[in-house]
PDB file of N, CA and C in Angstrom:
ATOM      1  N   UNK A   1       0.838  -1.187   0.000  1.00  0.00           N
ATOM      2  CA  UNK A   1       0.000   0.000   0.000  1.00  0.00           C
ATOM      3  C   UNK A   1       0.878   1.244   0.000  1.00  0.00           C
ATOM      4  N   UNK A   2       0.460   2.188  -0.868  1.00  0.00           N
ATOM      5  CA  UNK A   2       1.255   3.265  -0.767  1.00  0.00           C
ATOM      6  C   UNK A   2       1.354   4.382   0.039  1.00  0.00           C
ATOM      7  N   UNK A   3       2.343   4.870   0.183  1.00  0.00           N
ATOM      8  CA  UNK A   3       2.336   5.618   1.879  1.00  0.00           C
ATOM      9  C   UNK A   3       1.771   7.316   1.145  1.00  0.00           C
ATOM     10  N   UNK A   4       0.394   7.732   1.583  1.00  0.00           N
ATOM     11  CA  UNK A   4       0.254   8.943   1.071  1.00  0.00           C
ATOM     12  C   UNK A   4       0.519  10.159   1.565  1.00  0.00           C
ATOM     13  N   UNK A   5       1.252  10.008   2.919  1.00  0.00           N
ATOM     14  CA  UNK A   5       2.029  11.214   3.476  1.00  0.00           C
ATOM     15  C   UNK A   5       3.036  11.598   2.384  1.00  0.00           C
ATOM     16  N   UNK A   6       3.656  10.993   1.520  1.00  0.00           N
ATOM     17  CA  UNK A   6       4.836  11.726   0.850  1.00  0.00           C
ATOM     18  C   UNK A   6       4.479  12.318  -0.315  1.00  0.00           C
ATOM     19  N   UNK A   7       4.786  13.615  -0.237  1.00  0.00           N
ATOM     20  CA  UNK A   7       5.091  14.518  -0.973  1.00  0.00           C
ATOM     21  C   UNK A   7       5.222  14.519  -2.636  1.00  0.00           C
ATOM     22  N   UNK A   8       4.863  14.298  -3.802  1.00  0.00           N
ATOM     23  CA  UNK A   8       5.867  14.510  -4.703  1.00  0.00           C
ATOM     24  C   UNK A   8       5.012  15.314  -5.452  1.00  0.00           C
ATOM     25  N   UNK A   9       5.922  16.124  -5.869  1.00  0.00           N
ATOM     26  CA  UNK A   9       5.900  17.025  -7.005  1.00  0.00           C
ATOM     27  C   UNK A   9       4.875  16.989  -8.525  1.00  0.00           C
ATOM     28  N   UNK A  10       4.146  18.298  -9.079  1.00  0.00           N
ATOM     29  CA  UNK A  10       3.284  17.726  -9.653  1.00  0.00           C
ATOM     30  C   UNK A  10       3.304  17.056 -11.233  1.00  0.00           C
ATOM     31  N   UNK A  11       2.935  16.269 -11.513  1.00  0.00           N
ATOM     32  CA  UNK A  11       3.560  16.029 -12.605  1.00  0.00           C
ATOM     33  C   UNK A  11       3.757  16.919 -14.242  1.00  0.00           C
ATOM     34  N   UNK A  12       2.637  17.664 -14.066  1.00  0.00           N
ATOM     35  CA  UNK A  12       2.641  18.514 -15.019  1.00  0.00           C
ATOM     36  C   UNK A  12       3.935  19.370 -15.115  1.00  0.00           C
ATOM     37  N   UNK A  13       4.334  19.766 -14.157  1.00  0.00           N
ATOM     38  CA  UNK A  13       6.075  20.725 -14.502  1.00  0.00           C
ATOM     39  C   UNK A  13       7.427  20.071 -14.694  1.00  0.00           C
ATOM     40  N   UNK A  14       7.249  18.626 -15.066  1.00  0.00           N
ATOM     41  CA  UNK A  14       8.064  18.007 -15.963  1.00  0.00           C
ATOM     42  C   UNK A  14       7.609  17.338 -17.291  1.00  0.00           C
ATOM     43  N   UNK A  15       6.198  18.090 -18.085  1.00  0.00           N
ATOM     44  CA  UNK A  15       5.874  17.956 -19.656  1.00  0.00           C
ATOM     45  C   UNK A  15       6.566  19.068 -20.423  1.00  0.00           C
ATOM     46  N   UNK A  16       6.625  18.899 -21.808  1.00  0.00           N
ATOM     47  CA  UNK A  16       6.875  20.198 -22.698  1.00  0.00           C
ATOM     48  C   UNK A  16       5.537  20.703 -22.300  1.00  0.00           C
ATOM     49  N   UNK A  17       5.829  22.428 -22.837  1.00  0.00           N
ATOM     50  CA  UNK A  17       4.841  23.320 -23.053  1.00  0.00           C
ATOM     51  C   UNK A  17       3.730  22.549 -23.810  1.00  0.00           C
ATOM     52  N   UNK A  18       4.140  22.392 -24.779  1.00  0.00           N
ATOM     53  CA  UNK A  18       3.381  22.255 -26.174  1.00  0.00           C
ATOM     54  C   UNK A  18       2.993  20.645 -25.753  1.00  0.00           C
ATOM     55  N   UNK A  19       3.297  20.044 -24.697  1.00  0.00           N
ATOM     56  CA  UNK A  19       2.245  19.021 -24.705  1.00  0.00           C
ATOM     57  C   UNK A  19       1.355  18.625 -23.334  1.00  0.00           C
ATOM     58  N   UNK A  20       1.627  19.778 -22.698  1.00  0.00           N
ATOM     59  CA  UNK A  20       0.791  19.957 -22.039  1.00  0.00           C
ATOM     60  C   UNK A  20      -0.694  20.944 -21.896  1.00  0.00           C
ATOM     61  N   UNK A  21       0.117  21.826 -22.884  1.00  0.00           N
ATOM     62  CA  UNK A  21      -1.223  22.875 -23.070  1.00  0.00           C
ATOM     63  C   UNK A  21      -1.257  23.038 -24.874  1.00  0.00           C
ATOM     64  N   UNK A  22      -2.440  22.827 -25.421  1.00  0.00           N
ATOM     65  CA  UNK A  22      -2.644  22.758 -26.630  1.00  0.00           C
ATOM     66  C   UNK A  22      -2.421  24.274 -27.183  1.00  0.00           C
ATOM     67  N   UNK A  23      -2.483  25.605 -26.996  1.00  0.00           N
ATOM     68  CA  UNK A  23      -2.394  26.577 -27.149  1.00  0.00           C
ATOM     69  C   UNK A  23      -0.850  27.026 -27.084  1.00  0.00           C
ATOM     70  N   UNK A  24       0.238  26.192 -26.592  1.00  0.00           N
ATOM     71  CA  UNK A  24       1.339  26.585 -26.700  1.00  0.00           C
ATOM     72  C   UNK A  24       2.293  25.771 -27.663  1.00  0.00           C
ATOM     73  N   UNK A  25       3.351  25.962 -28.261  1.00  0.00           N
ATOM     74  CA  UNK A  25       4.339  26.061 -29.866  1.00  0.00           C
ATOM     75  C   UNK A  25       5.779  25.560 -28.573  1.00  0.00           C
ATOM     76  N   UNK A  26       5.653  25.611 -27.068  1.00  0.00           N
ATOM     77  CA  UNK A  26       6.997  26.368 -26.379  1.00  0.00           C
ATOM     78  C   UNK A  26       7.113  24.710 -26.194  1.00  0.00           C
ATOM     79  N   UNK A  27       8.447  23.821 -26.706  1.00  0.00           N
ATOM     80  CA  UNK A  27       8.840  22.785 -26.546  1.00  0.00           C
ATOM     81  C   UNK A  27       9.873  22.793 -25.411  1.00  0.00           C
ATOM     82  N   UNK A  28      10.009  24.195 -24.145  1.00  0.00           N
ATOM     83  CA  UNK A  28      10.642  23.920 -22.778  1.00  0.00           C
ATOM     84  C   UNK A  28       9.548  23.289 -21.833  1.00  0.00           C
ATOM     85  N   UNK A  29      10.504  22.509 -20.841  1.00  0.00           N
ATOM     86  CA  UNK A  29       9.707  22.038 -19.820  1.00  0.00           C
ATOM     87  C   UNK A  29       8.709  22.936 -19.413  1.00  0.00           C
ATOM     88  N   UNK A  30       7.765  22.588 -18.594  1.00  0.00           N
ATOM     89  CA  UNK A  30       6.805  23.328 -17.710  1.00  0.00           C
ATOM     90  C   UNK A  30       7.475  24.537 -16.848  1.00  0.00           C
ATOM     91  N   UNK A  31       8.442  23.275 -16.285  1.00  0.00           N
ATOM     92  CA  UNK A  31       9.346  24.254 -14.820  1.00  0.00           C
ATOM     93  C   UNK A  31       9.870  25.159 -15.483  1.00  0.00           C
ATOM     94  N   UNK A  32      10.710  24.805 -16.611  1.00  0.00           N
ATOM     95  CA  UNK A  32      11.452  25.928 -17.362  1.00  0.00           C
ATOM     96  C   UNK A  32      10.629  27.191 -17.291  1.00  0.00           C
ATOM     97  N   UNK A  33       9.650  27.065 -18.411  1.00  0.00           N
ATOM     98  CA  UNK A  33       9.202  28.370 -18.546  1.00  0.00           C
ATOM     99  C   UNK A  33       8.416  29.125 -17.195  1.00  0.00           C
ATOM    100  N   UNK A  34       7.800  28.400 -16.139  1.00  0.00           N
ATOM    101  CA  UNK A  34       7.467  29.100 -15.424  1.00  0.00           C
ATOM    102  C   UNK A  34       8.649  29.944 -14.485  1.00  0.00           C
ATOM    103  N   UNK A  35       9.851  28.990 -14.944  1.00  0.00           N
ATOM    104  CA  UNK A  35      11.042  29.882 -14.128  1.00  0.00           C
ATOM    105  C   UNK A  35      11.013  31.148 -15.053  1.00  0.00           C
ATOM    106  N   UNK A  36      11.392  31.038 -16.243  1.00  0.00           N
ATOM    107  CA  UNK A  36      11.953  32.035 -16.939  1.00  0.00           C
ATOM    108  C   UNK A  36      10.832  33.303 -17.322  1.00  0.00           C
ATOM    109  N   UNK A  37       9.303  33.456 -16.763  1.00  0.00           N
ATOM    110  CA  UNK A  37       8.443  34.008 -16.816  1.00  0.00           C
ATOM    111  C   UNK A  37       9.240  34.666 -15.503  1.00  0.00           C
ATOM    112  N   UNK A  38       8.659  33.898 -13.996  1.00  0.00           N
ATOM    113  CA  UNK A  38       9.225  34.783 -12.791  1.00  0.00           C
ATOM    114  C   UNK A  38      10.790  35.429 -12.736  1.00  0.00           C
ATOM    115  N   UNK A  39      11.800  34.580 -13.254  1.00  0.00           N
ATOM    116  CA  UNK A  39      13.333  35.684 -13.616  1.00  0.00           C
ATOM    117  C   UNK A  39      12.742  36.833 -13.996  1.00  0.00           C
ATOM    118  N   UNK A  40      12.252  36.895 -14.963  1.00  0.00           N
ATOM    119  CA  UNK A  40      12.403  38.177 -15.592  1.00  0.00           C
ATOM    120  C   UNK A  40      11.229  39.203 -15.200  1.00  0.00           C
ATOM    121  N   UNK A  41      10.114  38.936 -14.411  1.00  0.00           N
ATOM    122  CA  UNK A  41       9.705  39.610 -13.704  1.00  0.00           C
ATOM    123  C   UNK A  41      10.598  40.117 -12.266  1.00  0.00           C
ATOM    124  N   UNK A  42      10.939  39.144 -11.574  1.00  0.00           N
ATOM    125  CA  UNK A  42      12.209  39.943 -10.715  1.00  0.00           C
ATOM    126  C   UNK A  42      13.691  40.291 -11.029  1.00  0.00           C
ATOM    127  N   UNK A  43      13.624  40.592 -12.285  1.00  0.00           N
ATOM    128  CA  UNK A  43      14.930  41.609 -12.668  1.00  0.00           C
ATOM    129  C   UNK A  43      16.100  40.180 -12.616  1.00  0.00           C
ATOM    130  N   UNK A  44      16.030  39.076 -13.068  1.00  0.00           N
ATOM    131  CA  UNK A  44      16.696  38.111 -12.906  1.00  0.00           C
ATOM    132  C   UNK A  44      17.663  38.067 -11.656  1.00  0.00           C
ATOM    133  N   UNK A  45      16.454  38.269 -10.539  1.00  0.00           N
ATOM    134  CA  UNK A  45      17.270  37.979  -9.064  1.00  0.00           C
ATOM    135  C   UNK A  45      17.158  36.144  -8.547  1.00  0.00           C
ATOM    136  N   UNK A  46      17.673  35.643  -8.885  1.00  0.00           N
ATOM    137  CA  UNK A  46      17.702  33.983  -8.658  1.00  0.00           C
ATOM    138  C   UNK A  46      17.130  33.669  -7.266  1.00  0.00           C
ATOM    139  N   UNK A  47      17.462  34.281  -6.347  1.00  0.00           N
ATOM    140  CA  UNK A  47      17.166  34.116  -5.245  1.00  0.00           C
ATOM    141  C   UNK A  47      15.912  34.480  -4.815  1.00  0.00           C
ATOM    142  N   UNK A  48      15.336  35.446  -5.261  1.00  0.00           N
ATOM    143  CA  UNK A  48      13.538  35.620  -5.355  1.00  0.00           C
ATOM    144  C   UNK A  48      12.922  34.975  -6.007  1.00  0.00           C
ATOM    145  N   UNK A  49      13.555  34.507  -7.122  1.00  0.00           N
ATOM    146  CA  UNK A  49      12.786  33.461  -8.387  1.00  0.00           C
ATOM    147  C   UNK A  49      13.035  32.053  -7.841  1.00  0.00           C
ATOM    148  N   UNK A  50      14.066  31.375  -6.735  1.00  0.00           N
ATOM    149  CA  UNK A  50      13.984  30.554  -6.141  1.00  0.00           C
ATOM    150  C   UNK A  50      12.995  30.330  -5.195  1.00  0.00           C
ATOM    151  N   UNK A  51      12.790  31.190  -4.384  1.00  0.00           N
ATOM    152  CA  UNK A  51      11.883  31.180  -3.971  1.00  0.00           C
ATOM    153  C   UNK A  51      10.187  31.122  -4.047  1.00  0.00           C
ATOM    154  N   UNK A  52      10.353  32.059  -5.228  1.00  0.00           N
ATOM    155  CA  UNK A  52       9.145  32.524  -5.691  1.00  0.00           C
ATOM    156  C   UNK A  52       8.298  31.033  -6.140  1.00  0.00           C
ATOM    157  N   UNK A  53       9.649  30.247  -6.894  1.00  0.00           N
ATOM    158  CA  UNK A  53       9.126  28.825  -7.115  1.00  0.00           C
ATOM    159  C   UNK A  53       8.358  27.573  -6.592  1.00  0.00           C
ATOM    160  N   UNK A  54       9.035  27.391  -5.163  1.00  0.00           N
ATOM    161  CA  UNK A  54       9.142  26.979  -3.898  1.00  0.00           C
ATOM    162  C   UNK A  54       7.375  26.421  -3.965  1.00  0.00           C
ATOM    163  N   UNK A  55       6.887  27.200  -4.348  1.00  0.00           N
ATOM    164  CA  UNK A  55       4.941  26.865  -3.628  1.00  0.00           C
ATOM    165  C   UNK A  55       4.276  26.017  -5.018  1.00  0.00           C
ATOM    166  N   UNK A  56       5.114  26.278  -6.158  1.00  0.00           N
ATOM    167  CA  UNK A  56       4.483  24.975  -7.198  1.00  0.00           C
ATOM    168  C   UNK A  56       4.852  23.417  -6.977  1.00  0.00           C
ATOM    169  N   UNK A  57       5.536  23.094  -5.792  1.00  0.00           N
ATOM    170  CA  UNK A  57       6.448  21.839  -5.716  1.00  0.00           C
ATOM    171  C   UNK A  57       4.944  21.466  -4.847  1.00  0.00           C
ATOM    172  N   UNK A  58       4.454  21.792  -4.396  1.00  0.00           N
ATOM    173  CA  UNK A  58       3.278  21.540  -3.554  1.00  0.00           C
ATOM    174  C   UNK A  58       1.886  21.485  -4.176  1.00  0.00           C
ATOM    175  N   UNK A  59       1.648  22.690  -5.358  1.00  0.00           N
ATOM    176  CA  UNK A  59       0.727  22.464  -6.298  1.00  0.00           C
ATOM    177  C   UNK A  59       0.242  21.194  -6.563  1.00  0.00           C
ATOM    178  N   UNK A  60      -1.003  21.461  -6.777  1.00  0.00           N
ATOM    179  CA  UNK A  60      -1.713  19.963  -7.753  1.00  0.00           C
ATOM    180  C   UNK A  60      -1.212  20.531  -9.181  1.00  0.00           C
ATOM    181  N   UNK A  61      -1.930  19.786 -10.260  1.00  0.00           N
ATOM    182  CA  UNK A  61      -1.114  19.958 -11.667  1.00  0.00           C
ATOM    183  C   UNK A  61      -2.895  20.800 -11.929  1.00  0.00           C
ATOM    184  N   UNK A  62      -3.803  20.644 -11.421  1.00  0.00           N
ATOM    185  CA  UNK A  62      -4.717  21.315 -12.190  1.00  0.00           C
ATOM    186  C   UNK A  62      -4.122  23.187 -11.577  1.00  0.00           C
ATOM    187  N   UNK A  63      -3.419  23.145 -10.342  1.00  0.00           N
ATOM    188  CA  UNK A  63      -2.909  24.559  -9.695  1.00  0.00           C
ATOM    189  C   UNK A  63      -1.884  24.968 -10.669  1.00  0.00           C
ATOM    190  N   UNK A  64      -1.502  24.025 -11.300  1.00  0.00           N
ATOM    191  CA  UNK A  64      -0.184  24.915 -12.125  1.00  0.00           C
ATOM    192  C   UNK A  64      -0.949  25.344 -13.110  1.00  0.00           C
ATOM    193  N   UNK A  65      -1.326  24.084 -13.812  1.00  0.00           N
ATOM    194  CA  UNK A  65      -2.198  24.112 -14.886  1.00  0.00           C
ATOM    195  C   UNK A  65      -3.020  25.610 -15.074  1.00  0.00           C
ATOM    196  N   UNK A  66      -3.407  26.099 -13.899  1.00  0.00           N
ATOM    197  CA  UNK A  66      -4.287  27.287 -13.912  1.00  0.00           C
ATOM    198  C   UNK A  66      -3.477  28.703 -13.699  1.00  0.00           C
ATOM    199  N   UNK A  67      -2.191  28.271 -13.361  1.00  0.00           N
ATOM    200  CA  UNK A  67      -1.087  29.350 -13.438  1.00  0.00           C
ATOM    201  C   UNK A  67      -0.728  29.923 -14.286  1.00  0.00           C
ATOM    202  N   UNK A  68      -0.374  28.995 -15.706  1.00  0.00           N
ATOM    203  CA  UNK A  68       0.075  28.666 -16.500  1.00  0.00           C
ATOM    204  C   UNK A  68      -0.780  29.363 -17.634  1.00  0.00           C
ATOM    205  N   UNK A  69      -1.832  29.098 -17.451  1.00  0.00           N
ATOM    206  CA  UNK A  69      -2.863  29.674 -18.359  1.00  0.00           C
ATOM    207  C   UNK A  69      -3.047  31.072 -17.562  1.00  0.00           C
ATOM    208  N   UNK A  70      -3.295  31.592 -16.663  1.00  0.00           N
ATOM    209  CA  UNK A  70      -3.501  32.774 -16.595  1.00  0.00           C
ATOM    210  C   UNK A  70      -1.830  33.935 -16.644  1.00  0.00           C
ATOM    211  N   UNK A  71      -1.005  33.300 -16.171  1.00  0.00           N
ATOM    212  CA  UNK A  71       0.483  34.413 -16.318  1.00  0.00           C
ATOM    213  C   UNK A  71       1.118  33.551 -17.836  1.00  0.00           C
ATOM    214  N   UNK A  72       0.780  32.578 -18.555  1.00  0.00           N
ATOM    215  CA  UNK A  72       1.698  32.248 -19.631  1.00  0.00           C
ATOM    216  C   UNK A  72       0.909  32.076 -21.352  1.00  0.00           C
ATOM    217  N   UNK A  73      -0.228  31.928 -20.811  1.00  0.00           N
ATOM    218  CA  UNK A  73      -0.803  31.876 -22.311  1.00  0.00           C
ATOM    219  C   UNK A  73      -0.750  33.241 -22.987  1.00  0.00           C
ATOM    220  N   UNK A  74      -0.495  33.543 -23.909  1.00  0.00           N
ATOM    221  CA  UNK A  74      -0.815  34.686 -24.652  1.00  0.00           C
ATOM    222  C   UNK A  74      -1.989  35.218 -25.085  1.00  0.00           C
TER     223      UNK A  74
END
């Protein structure tokens, strides 16, 4: 039986863009681009964008999923 206290990460932020969301062409990981969206909103400070990251490792994939579409779709 599987132990459901543990943690893991959601699976959606290790698909490509483009095959996770039909509206996107972007063949980087999930994680990728949601990093490289928050870098460059904090002036490429690593250490805020590390952080800033920190609360999708906990996400469900429909929470990213809804991230994703509202700060990344065009």
């Amino acid at each position: 039986m599987a132990d459901k206290s543990i943690q893991t990460e959601p699976d959606i932020l290790n698909l490509r863009m483009n095959e996770a969301f039909d509206w996107s062409n972007d063949k980087n990981i999930v994680r990728d681009a949601i990093w490289n969206h928050i870098i460059e909103a904090n002036a490429h400070d690593t250490i805020k964008t590390e952080e800033a990251m920190k609360p999708f490792l906990n996400y469900t994939d429909d929470q990213v999923r809804d991230w994703v579409e509202k700060n990344l779709k065009n």
